[in-house]
Protein backbone atom coordinates (compact mmCIF):
# COMPACT_ATOMS: atom_id res chain seq x y z
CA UNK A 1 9.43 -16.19 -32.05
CA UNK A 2 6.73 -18.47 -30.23
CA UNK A 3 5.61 -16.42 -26.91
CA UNK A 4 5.37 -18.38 -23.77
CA UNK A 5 2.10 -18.78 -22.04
CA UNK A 6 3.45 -16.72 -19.03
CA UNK A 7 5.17 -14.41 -20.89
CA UNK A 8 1.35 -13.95 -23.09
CA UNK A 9 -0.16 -12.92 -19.81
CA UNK A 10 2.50 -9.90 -19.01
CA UNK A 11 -0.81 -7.53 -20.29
CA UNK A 12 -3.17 -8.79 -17.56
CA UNK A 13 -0.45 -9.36 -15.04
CA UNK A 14 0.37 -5.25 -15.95
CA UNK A 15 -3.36 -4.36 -15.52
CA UNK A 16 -3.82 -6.76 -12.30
CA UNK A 17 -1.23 -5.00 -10.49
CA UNK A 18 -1.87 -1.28 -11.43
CA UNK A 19 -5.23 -2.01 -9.80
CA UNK A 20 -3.94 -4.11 -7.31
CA UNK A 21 -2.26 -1.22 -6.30
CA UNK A 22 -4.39 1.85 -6.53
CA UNK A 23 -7.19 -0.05 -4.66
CA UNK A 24 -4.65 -0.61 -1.56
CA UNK A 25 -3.47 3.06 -2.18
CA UNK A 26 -7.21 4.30 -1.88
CA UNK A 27 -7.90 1.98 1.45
CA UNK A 28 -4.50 3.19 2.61
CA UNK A 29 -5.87 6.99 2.43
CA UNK A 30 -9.69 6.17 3.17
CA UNK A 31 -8.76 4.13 6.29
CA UNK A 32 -5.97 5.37 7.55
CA UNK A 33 -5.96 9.21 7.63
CA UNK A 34 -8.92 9.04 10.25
CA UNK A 35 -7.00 6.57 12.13
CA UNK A 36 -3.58 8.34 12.18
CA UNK A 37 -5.43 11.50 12.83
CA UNK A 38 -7.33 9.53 16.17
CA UNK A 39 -3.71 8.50 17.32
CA UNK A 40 -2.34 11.62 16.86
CA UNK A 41 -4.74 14.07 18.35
CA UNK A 42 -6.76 11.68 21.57
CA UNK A 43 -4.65 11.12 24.63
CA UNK A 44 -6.58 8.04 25.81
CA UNK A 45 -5.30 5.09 26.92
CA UNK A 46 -7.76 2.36 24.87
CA UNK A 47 -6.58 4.42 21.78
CA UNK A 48 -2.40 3.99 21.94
CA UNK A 49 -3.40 0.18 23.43
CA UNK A 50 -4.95 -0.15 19.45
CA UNK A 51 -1.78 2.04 18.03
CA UNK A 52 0.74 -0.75 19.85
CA UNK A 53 -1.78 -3.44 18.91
CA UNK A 54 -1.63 -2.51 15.01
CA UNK A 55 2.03 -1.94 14.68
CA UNK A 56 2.04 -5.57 15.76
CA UNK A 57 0.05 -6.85 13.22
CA UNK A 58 2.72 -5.17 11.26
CA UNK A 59 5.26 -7.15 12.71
CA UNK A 60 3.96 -10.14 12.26
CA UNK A 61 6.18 -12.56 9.26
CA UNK A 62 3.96 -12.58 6.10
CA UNK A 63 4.98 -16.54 5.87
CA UNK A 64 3.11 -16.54 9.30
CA UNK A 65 -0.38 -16.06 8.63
CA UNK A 66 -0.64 -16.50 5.13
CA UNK A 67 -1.74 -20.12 5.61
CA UNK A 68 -4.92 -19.35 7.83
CA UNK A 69 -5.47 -16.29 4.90
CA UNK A 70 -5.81 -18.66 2.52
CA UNK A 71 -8.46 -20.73 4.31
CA UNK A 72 -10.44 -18.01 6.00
CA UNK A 73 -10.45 -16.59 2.23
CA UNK A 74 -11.18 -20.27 0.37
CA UNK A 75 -13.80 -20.61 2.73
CA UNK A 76 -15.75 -16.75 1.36
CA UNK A 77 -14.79 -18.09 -1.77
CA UNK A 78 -12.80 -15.14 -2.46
CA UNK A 79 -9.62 -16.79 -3.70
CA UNK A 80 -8.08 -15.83 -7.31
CA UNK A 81 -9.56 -12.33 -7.66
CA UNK A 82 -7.73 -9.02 -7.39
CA UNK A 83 -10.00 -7.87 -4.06
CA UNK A 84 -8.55 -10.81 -2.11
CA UNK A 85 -4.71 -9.97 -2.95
CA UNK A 86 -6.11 -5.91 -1.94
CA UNK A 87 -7.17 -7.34 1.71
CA UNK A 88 -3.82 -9.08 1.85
CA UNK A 89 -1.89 -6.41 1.13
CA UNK A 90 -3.64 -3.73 3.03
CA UNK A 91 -2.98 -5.61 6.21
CA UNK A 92 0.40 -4.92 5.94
CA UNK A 93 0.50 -1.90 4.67
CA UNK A 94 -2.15 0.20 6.76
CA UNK A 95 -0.20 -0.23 10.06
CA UNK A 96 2.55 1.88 8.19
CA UNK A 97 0.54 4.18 6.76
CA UNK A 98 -0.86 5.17 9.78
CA UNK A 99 2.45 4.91 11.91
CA UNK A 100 3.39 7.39 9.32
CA UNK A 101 0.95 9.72 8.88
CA UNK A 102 0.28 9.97 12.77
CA UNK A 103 4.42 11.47 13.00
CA UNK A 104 3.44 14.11 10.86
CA UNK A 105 -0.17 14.57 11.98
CA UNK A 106 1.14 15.45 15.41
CA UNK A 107 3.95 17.58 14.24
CA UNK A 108 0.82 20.35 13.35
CA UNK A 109 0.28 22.59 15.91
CA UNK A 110 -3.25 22.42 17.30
CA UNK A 111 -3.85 26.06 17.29
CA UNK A 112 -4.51 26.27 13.39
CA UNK A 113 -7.18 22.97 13.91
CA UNK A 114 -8.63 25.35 16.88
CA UNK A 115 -8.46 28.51 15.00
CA UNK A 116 -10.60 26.82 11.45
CA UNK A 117 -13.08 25.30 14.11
CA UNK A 118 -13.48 28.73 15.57
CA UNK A 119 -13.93 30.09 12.24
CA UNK A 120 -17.31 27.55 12.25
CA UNK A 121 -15.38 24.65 10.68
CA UNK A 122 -15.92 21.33 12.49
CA UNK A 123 -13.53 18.53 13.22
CA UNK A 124 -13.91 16.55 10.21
CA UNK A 125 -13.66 20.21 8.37
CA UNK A 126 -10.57 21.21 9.78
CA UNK A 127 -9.14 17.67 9.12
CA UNK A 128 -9.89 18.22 6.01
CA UNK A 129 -9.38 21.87 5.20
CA UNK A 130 -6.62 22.48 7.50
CA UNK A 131 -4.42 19.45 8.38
CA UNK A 132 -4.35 17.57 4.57
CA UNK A 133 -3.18 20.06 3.00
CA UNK A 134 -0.64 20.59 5.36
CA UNK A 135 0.38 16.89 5.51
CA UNK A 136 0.91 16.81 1.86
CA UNK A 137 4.46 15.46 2.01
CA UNK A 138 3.23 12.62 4.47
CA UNK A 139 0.65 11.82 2.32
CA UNK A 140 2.75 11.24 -0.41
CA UNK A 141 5.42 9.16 1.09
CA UNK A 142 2.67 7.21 2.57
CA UNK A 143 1.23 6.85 -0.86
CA UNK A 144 4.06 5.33 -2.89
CA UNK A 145 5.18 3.78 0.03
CA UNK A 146 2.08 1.60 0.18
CA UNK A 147 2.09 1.39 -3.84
CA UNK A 148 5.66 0.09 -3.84
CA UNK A 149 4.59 -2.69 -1.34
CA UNK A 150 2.04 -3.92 -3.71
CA UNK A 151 3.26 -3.50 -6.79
CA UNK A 152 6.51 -5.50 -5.44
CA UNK A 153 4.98 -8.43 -3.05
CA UNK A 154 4.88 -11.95 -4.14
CA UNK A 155 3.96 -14.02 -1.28
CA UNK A 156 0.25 -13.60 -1.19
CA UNK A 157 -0.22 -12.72 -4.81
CA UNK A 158 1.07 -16.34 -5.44
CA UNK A 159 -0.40 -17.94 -2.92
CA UNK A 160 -4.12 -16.44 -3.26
CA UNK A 161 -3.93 -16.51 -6.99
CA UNK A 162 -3.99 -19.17 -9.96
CA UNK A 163 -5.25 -18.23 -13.24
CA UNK A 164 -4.20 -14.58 -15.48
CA UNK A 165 -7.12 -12.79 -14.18
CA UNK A 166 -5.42 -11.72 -10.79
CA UNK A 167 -1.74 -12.47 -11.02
CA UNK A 168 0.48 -9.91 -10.66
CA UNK A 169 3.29 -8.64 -12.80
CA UNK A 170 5.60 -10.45 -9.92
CA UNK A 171 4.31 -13.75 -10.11
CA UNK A 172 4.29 -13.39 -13.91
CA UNK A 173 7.86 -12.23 -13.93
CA UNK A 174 8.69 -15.83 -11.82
CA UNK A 175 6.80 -17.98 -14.06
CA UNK A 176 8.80 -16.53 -17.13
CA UNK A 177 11.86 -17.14 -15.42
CA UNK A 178 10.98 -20.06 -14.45
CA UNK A 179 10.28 -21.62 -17.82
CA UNK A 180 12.28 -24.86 -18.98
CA UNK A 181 12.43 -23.21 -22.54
CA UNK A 182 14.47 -20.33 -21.47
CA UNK A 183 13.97 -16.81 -23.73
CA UNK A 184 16.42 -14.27 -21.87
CA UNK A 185 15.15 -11.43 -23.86
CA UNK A 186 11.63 -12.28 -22.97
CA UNK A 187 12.76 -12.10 -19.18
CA UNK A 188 14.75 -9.06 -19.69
CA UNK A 189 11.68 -7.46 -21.24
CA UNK A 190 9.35 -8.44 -18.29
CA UNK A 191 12.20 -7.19 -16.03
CA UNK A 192 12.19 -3.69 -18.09
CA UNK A 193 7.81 -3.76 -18.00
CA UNK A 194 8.03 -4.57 -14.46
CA UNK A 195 10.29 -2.08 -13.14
CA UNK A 196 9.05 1.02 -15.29
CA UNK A 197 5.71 2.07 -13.47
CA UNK A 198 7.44 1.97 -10.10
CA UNK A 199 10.04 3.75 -10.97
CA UNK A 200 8.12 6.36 -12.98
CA UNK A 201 5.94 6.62 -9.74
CA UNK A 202 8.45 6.88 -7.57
CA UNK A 203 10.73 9.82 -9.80
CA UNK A 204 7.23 11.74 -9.77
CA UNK A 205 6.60 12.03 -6.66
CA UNK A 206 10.90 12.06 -4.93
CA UNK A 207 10.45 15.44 -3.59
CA UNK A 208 7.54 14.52 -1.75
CA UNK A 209 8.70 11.61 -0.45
CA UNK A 210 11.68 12.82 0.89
CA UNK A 211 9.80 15.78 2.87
CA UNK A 212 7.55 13.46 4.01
CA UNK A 213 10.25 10.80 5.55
CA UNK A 214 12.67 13.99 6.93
CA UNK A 215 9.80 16.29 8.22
CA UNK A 216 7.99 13.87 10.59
CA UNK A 217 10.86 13.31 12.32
CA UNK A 218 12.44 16.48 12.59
CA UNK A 219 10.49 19.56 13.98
């Protein structure tokens, strides 16, 4: 049976979006743990005024500023490469990541971050030593939360990209459906390929993620 060209491009579209999305995992983590620990540990005022300010870059539509994204990044000449969809996605997802972590950074008692830097550890060490690995759960549901976003957003991914190497497996999956020569088990196969690495991801790590969504909230 004679492949379509979309449907030929499910490989790259697969590769794209795994990298896609552990690139806006890392940022997530690299970016927003200092962040969400900031928020959650320094009572000043300049510091929640940024916390308000980037849950409402959060709220703003998607449909709203991905015009001007498009022409700030045509302009760098950035357009049609898997770091541009990264920046696109990360600026939706690193306001939740650090609403998120911040919930359960603050639900850790201070005493054991004072107790580690009395022991001779310093902020950064007790961060690191003391609060991660009690923020485990958090981490997690921030993790596949963020991963799910990318692996399932279309709007940028077809917007900011045009040739195989940086679509995603989304805007492959539309193309295929979209074909005038209609092959249903070709889309029911990119449907199946889509699906599988998110929900793999997400089965691996359920435990985690529903400690991390229960215990920030509940003390």
């Amino acid at each position: 049976m004679e492949i379509t060209t979309a449907a030929g491009d499910i490989a790259p579209g697969l590769r794209n979006s795994l990298i896609i999305g552990i690139g806006v995992v890392l940022l997530n983590m690299i970016l927003g743990i200092p962040a969400a620990y900031a928020f959650a540990r320094f009572r000043y005022r300049v510091i929640f005024f940024f916390f308000l300010f980037l849950l409402f870059c959060r709220m703003v539509p998607a449909v709203a500023i991905s015009i001007p994204f498009y022409l700030i990044m045509k302009e760098l000449y950035l357009l049609d490469t898997v770091f541009v969809v990264i920046l696109a996605h990360l600026s939706f997802t690193l306001p939740f990541t650090v609403w998120i972590l911040r919930a359960y950074f603050i639900t850790i008692p201070k005493d054991m971050e004072e107790s580690a830097r009395i022991d001779g550890c310093t902020r950064i060490g007790s961060l690191i030593r003391v609060v991660l690995p009690l923020s485990l759960p958090g981490l997690a549901s921030a993790i596949i939360l963020s991963f799910m976003f990318s692996w399932n957003e279309f709007l940028f991914a077809l917007i900011l990209t045009s040739t195989s190497a940086s679509k995603t497996m989304p805007v492959i999956a539309a193309l295929i459906a979209s074909d005038l020569m209609i092959k249903y088990g070709v889309i029911n196969a990119t449907g199946v390929i889509t699906v599988i690495p998110a929900v793999v991801f997400t089965l691996a790590f359920a435990k985690c993620l529903r400690r991390g969504l229960t215990m920030g909230a509940i003390k």
